[in-house]
Protein backbone atom coordinates (compact mmCIF):
# COMPACT_ATOMS: atom_id res chain seq x y z
CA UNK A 1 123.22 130.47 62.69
CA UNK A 2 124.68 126.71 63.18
CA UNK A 3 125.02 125.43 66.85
CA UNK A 4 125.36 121.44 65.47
CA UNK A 5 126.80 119.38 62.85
CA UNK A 6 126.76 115.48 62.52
CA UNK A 7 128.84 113.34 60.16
CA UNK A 8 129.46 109.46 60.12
CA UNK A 9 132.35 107.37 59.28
CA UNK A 10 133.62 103.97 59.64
CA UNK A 11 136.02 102.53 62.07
CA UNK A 12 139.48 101.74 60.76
CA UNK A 13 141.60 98.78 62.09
CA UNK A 14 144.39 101.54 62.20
CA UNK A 15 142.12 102.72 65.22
CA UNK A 16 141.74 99.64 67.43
CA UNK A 17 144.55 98.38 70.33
CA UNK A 18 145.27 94.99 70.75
CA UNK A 19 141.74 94.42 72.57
CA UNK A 20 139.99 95.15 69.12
CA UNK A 21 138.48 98.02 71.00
CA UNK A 22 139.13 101.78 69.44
CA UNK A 23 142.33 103.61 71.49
CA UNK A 24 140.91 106.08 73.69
CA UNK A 25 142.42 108.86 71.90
CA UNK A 26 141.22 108.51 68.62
CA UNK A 27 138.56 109.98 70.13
CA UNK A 28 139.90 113.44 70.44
CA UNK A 29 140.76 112.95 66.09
CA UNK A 30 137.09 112.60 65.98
CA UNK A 31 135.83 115.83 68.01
CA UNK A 32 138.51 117.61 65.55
CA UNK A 33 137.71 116.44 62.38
CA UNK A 34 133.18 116.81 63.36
CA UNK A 35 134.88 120.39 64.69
CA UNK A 36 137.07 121.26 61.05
CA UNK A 37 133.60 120.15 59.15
CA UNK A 38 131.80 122.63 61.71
CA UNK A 39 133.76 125.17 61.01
CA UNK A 40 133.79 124.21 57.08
CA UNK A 41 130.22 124.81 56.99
CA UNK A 42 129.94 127.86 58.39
CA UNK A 43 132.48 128.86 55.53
CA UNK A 44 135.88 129.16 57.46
CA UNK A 45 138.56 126.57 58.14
CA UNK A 46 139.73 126.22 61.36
CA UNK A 47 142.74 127.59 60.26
CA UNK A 48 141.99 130.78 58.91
CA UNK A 49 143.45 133.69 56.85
CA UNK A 50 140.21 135.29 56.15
CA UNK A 51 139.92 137.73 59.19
CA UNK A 52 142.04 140.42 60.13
CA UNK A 53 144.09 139.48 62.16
CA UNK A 54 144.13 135.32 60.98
CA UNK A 55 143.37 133.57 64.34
CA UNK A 56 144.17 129.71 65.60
CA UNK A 57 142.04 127.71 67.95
CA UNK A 58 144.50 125.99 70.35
CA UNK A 59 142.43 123.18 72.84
CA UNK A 60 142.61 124.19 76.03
CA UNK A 61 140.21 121.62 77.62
CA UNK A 62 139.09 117.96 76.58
CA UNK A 63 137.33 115.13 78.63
CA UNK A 64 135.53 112.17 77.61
CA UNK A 65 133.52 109.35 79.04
CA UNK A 66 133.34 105.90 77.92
CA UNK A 67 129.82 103.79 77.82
CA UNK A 68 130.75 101.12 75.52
CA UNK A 69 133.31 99.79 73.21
CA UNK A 70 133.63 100.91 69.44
CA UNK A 71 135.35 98.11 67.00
CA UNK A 72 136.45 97.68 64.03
CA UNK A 73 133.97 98.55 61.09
CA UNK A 74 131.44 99.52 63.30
CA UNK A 75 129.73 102.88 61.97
CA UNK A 76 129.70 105.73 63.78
CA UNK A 77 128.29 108.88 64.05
CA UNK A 78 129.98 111.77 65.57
CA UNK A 79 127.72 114.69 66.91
CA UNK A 80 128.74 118.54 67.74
CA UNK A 81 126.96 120.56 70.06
CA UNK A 82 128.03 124.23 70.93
CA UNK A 83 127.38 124.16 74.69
CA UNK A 84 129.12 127.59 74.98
CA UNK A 85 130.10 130.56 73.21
CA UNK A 86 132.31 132.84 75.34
CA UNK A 87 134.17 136.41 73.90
CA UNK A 88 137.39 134.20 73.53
CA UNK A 89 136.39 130.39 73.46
CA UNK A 90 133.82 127.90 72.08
CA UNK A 91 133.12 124.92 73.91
CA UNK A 92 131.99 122.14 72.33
CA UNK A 93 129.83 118.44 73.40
CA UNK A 94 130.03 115.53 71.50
CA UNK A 95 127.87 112.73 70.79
CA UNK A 96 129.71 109.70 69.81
CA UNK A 97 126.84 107.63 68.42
CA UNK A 98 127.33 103.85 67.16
CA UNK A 99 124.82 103.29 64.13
CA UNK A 100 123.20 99.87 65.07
CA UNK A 101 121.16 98.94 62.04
CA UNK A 102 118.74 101.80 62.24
CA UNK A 103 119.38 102.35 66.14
CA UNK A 104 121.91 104.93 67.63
CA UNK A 105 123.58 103.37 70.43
CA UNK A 106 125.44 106.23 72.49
CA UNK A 107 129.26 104.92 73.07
CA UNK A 108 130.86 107.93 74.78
CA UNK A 109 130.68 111.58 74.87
CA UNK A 110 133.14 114.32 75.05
CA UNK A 111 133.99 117.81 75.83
CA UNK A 112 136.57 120.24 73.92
CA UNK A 113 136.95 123.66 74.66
CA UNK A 114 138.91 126.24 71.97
CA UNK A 115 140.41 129.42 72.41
CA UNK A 116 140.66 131.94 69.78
CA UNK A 117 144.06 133.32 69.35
CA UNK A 118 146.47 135.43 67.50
CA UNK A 119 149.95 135.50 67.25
CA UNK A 120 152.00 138.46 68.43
CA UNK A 121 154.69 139.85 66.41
CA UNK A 122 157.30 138.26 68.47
CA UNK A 123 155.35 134.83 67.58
CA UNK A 124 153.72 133.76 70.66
CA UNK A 125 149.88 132.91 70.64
CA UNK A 126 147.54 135.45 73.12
CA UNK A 127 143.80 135.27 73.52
CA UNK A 128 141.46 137.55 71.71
CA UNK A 129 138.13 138.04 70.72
CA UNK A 130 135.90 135.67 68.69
CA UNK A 131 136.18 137.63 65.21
CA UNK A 132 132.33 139.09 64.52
CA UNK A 133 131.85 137.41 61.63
CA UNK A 134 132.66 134.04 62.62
CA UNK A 135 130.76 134.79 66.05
CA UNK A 136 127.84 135.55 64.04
CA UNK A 137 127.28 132.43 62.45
CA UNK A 138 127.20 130.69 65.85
CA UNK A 139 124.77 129.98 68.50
CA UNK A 140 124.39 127.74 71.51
CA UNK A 141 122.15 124.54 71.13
CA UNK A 142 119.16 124.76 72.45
CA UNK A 143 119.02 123.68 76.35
CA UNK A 144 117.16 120.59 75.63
CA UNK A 145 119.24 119.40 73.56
CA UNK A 146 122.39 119.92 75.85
CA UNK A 147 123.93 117.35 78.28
CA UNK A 148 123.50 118.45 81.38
């Protein structure tokens, strides 16, 4: 069962205001792409046709907190934690972790939490339970590992 996953990339100009310093809401692309690659290895896609009923996983919560700037070209590494796996949601901490030569600075840290969801036949999205086979492959990190 997976309960982390870690990826890096590089900071794109595209990313950075006129400070030089990355726009605070890039940060929310981030926690959904390390989420998408999550999900990925675990063998699903966030959007998913293979359960019965598909589901979605609309955001329903996200905060962040800033401890230093990210620029341009710096490298970064963006860490996943489940922090909690409810019936209906997953809530997820993130580690936003610049990569200063072999050193991981921490630069901010996040929280998103997901609802699973179906849509009715009149179209509209309503809550439901975490489909067994995706809830298997999921834990919560360990404690220690966990913000607190």
């Amino acid at each position: 069962m997976a309960y982390e996953f870690k990826f890096v990339r590089t900071i794109e100009f595209s990313e950075t205001d006129m400070a030089g310093i990355v726009h605070f809401s890039n940060f929310s692309k981030y926690m959904e792409s390390a989420e998408h690659r999550f999900f990925r290895s675990i063998g699903y896609s966030i959007v998913t046709d293979q359960t019965n009923p598909p589901v979605g996983w609309p955001r329903v919560h996200t905060s962040f907190d800033f401890k230093q700037p990210l620029r341009f070209e710096d490298k970064i590494e963006v860490h996943l934690l489940v922090s909690e796996l409810r019936s209906k949601s997953i809530t997820y901490q993130f580690r936003f972790n610049k990569i200063n030569k072999d050193k991981l600075e921490l630069a901010a840290t996040g929280k998103l939490t997901a609802v699973c969801v179906l849509r009715t036949i009149d179209g509209k999205m309503k809550a439901c339970n975490i489909p067994k086979e995706i809830a298997a492959k999921i834990e919560v990190a360990p404690s220690d590992i966990l913000d607190s």
